[in-house]
N, C-alpha and C. Protein backbone atom coordinates (compact mmCIF):
# COMPACT_ATOMS: atom_id res chain seq x y z
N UNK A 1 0.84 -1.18 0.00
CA UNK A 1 0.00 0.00 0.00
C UNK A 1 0.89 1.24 0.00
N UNK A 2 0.56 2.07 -0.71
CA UNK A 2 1.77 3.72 -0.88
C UNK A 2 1.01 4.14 0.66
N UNK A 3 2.12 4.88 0.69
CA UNK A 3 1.76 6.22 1.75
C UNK A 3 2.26 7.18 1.29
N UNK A 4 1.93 8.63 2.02
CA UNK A 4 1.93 9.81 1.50
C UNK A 4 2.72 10.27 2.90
N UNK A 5 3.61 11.32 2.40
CA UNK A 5 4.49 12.19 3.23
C UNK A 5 4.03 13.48 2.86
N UNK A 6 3.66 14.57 3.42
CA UNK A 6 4.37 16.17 2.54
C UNK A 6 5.64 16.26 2.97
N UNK A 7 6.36 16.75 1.57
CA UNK A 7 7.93 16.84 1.21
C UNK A 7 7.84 18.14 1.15
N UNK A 8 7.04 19.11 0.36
CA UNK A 8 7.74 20.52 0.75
C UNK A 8 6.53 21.34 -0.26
N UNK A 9 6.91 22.85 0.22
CA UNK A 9 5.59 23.87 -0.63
C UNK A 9 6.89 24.44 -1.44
N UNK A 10 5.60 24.88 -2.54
CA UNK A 10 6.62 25.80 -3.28
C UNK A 10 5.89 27.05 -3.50
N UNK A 11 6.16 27.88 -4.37
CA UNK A 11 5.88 29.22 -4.29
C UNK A 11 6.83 30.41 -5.39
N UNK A 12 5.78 30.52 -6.74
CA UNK A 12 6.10 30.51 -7.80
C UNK A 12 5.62 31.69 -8.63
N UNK A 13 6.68 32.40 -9.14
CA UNK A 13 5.84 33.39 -9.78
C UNK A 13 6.00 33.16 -11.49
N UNK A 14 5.54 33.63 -12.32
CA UNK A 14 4.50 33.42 -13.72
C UNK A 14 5.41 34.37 -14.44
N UNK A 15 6.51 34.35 -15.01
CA UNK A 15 7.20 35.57 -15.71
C UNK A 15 6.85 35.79 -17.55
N UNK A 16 5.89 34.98 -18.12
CA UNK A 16 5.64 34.88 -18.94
C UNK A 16 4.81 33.98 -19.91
N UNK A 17 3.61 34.36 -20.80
CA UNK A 17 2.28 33.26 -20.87
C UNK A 17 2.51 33.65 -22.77
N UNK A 18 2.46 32.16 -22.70
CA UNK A 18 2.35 31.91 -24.60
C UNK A 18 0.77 31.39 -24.68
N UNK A 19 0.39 31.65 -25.78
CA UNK A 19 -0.90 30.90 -26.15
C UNK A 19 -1.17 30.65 -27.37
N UNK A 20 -1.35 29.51 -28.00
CA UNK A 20 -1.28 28.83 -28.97
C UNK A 20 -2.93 28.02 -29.72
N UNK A 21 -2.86 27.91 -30.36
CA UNK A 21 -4.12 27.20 -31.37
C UNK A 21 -3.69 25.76 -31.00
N UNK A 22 -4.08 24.75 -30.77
CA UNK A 22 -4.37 23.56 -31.01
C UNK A 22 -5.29 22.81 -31.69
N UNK A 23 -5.19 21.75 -32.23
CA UNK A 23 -6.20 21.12 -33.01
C UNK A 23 -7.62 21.33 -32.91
N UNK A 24 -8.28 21.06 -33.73
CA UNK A 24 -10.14 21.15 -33.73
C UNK A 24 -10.30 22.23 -32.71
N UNK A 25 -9.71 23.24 -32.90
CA UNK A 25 -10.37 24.42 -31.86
C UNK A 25 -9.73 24.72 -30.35
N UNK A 26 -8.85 23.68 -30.00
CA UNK A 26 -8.57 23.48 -28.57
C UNK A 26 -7.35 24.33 -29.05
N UNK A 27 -7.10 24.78 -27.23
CA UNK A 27 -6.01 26.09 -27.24
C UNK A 27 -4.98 25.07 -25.97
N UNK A 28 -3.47 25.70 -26.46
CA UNK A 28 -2.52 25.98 -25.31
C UNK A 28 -2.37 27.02 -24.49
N UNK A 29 -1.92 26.93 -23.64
CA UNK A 29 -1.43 27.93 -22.07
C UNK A 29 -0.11 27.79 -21.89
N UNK A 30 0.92 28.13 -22.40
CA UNK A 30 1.96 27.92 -21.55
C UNK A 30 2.70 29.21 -20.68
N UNK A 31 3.04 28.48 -19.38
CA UNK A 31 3.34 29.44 -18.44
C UNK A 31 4.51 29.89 -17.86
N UNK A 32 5.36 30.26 -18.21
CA UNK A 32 7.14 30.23 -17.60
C UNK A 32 7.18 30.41 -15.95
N UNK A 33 7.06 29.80 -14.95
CA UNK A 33 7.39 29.94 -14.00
C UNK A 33 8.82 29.90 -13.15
N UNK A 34 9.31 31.14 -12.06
CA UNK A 34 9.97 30.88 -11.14
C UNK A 34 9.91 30.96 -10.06
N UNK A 35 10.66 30.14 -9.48
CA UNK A 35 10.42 30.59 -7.67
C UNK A 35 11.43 29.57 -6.84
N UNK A 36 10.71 28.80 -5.58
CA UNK A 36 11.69 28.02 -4.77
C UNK A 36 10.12 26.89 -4.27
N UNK A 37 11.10 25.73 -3.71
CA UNK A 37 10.56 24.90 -3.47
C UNK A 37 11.54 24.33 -1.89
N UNK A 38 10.49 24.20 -1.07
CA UNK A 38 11.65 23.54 0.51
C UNK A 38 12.33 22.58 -0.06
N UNK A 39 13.32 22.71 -0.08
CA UNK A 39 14.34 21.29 -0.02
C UNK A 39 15.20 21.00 -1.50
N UNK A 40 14.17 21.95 -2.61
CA UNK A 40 14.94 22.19 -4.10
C UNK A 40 15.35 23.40 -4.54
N UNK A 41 15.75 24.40 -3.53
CA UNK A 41 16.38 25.36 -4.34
C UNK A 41 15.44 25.97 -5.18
N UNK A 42 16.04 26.96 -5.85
CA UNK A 42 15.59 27.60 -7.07
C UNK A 42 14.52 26.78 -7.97
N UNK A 43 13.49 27.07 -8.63
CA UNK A 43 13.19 26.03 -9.62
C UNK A 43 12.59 26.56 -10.61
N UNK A 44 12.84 26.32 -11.86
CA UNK A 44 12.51 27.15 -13.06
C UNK A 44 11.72 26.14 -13.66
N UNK A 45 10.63 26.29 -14.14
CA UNK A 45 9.51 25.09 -15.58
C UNK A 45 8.27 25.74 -16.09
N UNK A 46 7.60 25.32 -16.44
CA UNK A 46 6.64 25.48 -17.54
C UNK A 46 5.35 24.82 -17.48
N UNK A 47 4.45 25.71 -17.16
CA UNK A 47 2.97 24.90 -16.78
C UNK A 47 2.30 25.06 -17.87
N UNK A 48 1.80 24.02 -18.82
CA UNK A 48 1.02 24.12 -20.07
C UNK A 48 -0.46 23.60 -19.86
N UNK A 49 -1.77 24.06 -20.20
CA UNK A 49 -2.71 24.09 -19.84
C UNK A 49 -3.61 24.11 -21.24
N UNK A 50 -3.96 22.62 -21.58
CA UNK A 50 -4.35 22.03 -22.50
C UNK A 50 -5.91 22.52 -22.66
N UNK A 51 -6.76 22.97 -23.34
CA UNK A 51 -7.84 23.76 -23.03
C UNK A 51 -8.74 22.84 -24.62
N UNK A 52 -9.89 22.30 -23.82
CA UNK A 52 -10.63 21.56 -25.03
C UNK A 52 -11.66 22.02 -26.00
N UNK A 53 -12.03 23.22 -25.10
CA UNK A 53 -12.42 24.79 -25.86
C UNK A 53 -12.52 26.02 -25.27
N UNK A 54 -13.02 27.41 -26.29
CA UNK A 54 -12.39 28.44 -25.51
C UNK A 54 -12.95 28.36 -23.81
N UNK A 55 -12.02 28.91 -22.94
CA UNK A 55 -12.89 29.31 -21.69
C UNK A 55 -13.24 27.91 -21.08
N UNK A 56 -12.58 26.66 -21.48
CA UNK A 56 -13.13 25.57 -20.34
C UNK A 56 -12.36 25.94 -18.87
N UNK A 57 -13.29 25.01 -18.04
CA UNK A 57 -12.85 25.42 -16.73
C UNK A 57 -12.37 24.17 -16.22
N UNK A 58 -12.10 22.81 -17.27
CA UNK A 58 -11.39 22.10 -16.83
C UNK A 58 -10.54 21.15 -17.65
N UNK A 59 -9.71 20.63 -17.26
CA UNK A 59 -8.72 20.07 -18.68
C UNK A 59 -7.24 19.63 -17.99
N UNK A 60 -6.36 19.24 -19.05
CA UNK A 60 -5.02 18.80 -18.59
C UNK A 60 -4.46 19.64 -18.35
N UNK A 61 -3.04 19.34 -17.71
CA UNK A 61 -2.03 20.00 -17.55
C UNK A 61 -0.59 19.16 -17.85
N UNK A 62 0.62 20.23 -18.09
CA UNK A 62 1.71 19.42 -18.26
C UNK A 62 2.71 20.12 -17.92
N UNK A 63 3.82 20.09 -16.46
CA UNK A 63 4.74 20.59 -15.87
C UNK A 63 6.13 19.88 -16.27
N UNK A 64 6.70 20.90 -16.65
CA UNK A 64 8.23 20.60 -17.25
C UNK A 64 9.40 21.56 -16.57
N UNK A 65 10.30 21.07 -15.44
CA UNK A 65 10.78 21.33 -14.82
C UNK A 65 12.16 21.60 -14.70
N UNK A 66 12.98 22.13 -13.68
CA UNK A 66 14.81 22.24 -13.08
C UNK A 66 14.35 22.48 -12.16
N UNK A 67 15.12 21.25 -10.85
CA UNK A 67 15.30 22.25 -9.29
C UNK A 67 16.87 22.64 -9.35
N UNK A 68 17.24 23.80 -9.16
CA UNK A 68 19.17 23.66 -8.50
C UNK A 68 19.04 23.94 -7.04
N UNK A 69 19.55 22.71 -6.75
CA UNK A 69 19.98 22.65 -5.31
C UNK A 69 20.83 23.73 -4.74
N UNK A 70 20.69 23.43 -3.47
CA UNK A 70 22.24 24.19 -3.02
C UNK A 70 23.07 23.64 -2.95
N UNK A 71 23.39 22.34 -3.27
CA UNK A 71 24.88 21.86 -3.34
C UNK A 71 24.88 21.80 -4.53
N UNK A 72 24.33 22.34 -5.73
CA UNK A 72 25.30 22.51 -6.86
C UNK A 72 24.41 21.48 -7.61
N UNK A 73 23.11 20.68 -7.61
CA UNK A 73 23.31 19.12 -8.14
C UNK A 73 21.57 20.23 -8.92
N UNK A 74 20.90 19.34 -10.07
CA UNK A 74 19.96 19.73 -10.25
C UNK A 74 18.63 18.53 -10.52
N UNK A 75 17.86 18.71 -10.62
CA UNK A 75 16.88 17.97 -10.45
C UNK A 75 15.81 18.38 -11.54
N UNK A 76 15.22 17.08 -12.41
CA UNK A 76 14.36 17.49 -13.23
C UNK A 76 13.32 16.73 -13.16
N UNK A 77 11.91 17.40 -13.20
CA UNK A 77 10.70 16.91 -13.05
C UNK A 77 9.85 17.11 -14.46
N UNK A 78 9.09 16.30 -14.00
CA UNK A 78 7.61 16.41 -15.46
C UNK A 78 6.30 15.87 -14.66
N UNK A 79 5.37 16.58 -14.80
CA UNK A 79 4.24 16.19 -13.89
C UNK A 79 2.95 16.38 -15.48
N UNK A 80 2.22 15.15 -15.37
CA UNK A 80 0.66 14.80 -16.06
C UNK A 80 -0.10 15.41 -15.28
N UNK A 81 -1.17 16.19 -15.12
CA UNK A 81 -2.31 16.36 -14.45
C UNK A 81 -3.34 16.96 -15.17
N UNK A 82 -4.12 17.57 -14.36
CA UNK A 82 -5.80 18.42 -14.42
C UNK A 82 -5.85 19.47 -13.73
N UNK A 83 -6.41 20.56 -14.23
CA UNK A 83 -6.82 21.78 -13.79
C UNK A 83 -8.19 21.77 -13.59
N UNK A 84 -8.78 22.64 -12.77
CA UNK A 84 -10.01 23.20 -12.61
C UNK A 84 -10.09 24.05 -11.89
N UNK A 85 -11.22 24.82 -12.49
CA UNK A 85 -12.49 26.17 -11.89
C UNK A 85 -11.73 26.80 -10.27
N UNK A 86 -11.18 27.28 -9.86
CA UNK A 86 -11.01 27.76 -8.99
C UNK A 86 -11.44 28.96 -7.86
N UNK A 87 -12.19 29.44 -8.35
CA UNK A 87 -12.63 31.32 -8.01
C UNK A 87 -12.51 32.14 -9.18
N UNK A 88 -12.20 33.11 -9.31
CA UNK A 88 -12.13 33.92 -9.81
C UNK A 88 -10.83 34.30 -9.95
N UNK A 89 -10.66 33.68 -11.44
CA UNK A 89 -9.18 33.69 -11.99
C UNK A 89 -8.46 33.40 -11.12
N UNK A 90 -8.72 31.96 -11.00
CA UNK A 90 -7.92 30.93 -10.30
C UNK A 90 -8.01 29.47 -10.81
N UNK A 91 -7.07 28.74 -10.95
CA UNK A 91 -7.30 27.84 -11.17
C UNK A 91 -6.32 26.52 -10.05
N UNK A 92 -7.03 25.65 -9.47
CA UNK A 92 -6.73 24.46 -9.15
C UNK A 92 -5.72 23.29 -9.65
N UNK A 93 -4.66 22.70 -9.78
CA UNK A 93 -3.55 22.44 -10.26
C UNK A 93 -3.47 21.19 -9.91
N UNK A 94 -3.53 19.99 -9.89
CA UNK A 94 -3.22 18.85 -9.44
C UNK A 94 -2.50 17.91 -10.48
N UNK A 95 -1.34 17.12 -10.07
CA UNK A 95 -0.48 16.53 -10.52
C UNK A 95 0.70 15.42 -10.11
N UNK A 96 1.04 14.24 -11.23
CA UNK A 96 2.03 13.43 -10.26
C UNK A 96 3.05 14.04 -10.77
N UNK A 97 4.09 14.03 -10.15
CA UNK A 97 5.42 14.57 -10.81
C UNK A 97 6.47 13.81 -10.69
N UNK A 98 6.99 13.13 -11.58
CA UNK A 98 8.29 11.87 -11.53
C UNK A 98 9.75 12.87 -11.95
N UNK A 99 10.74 12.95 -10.67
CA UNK A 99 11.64 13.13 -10.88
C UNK A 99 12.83 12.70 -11.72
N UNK A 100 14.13 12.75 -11.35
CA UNK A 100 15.19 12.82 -12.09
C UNK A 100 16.18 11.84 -11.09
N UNK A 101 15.77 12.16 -9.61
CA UNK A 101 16.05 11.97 -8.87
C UNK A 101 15.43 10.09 -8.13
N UNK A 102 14.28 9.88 -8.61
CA UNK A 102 13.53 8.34 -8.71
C UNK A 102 12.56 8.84 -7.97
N UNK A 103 12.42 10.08 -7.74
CA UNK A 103 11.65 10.79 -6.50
C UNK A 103 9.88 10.90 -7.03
N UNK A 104 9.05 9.94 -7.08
CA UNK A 104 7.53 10.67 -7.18
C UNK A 104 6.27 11.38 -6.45
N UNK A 105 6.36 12.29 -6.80
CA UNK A 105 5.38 13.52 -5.79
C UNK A 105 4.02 14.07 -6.17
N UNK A 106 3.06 13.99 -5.49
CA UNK A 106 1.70 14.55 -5.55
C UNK A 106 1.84 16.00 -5.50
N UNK A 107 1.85 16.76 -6.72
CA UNK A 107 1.66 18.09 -6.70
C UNK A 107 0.21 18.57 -6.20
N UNK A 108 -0.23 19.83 -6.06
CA UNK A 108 -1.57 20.09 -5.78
C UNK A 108 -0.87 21.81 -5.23
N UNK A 109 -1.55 22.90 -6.20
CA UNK A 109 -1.40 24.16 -6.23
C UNK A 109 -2.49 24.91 -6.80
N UNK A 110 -2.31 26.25 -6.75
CA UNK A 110 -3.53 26.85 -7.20
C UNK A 110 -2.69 27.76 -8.19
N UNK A 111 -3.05 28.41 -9.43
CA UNK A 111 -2.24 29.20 -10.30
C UNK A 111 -3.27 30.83 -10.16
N UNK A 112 -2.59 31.64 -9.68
CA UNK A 112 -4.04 33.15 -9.54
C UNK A 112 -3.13 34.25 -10.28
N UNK A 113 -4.02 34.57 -11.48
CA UNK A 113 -3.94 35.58 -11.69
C UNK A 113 -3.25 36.94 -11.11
N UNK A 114 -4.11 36.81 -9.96
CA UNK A 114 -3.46 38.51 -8.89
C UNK A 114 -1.92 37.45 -8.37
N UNK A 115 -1.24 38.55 -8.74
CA UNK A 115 -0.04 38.25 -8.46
C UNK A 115 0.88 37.47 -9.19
N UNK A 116 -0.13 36.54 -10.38
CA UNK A 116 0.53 35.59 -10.87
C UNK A 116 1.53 34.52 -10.57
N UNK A 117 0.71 34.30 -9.64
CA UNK A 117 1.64 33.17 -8.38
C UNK A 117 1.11 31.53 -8.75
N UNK A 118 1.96 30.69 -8.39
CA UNK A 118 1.50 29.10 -8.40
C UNK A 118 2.28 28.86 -7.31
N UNK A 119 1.30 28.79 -6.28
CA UNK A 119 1.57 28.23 -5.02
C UNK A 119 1.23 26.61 -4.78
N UNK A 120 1.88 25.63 -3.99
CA UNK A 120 0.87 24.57 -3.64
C UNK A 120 2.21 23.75 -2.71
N UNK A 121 1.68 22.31 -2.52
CA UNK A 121 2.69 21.86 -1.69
C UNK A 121 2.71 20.30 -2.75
N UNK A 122 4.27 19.79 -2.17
CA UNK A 122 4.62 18.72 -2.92
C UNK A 122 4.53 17.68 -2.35
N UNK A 123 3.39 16.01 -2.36
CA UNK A 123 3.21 14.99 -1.28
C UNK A 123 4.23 14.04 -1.77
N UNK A 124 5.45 13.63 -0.83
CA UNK A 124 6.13 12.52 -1.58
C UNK A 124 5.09 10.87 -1.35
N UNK A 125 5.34 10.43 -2.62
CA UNK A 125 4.45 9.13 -2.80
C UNK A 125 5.76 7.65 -2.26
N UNK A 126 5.13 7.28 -1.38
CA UNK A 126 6.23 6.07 -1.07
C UNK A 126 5.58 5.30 -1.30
């Protein structure tokens, strides 16, 4: 049976948003994020937000990652997930994320507009 740990929050700001056409009508989101994460340092990636038409309020997601440590070493993640409806220009973030490291983690964040922040915390999966 897995168990769940929380491993650490992160706390992320949005420095830049592409948006793209996708097939039969469906749109991309992509999001340049930076910030820090407990225990990974710095971490720079890319939250893409698969949209099945204009204005859905729910759909995939796809996180493409770097942590740099402080000892110098770096760490790369990719997380599958789903977004949804959050408030008001907010959206809900959930995701597994398989490291670089053999490390797999339950993401779960919120992405808001004001401030353009992606906050959430990281559950390690044992």
């Amino acid at each position: 049976m897995a168990t769940a740990k929380k491993a650490a929050t992160f706390s992320f700001k949005g420095t830049t948003v592409t948006y793209a056409a996708g097939a039969d009508g469906s749109g991309l989101v992509a999001i340049n994020f930076d910030g820090t994460a407990t225990g990974y340092g710095t971490v720079l990636g890319t939250l893409t937000f698969f949209e099945d038409a204009p204005g859905s309020k729910t759909g995939r997601t796809n996180w493409v990652g770097t942590a740099f440590l402080d000892d110098g070493t770096e760490v790369q993640g990719s997380s599958d997930g789903f977004y949804e409806d959050a408030g008001k220009h907010k959206w809900r973030v959930r995701g597994l994320l398989r490291t670089s490291a053999g490390t797999v983690l339950l993401s779960d964040g919120v992405v808001s507009l004001d401030g353009r922040a992606y906050k959430g915390t990281l559950t390690e999966w044992t």
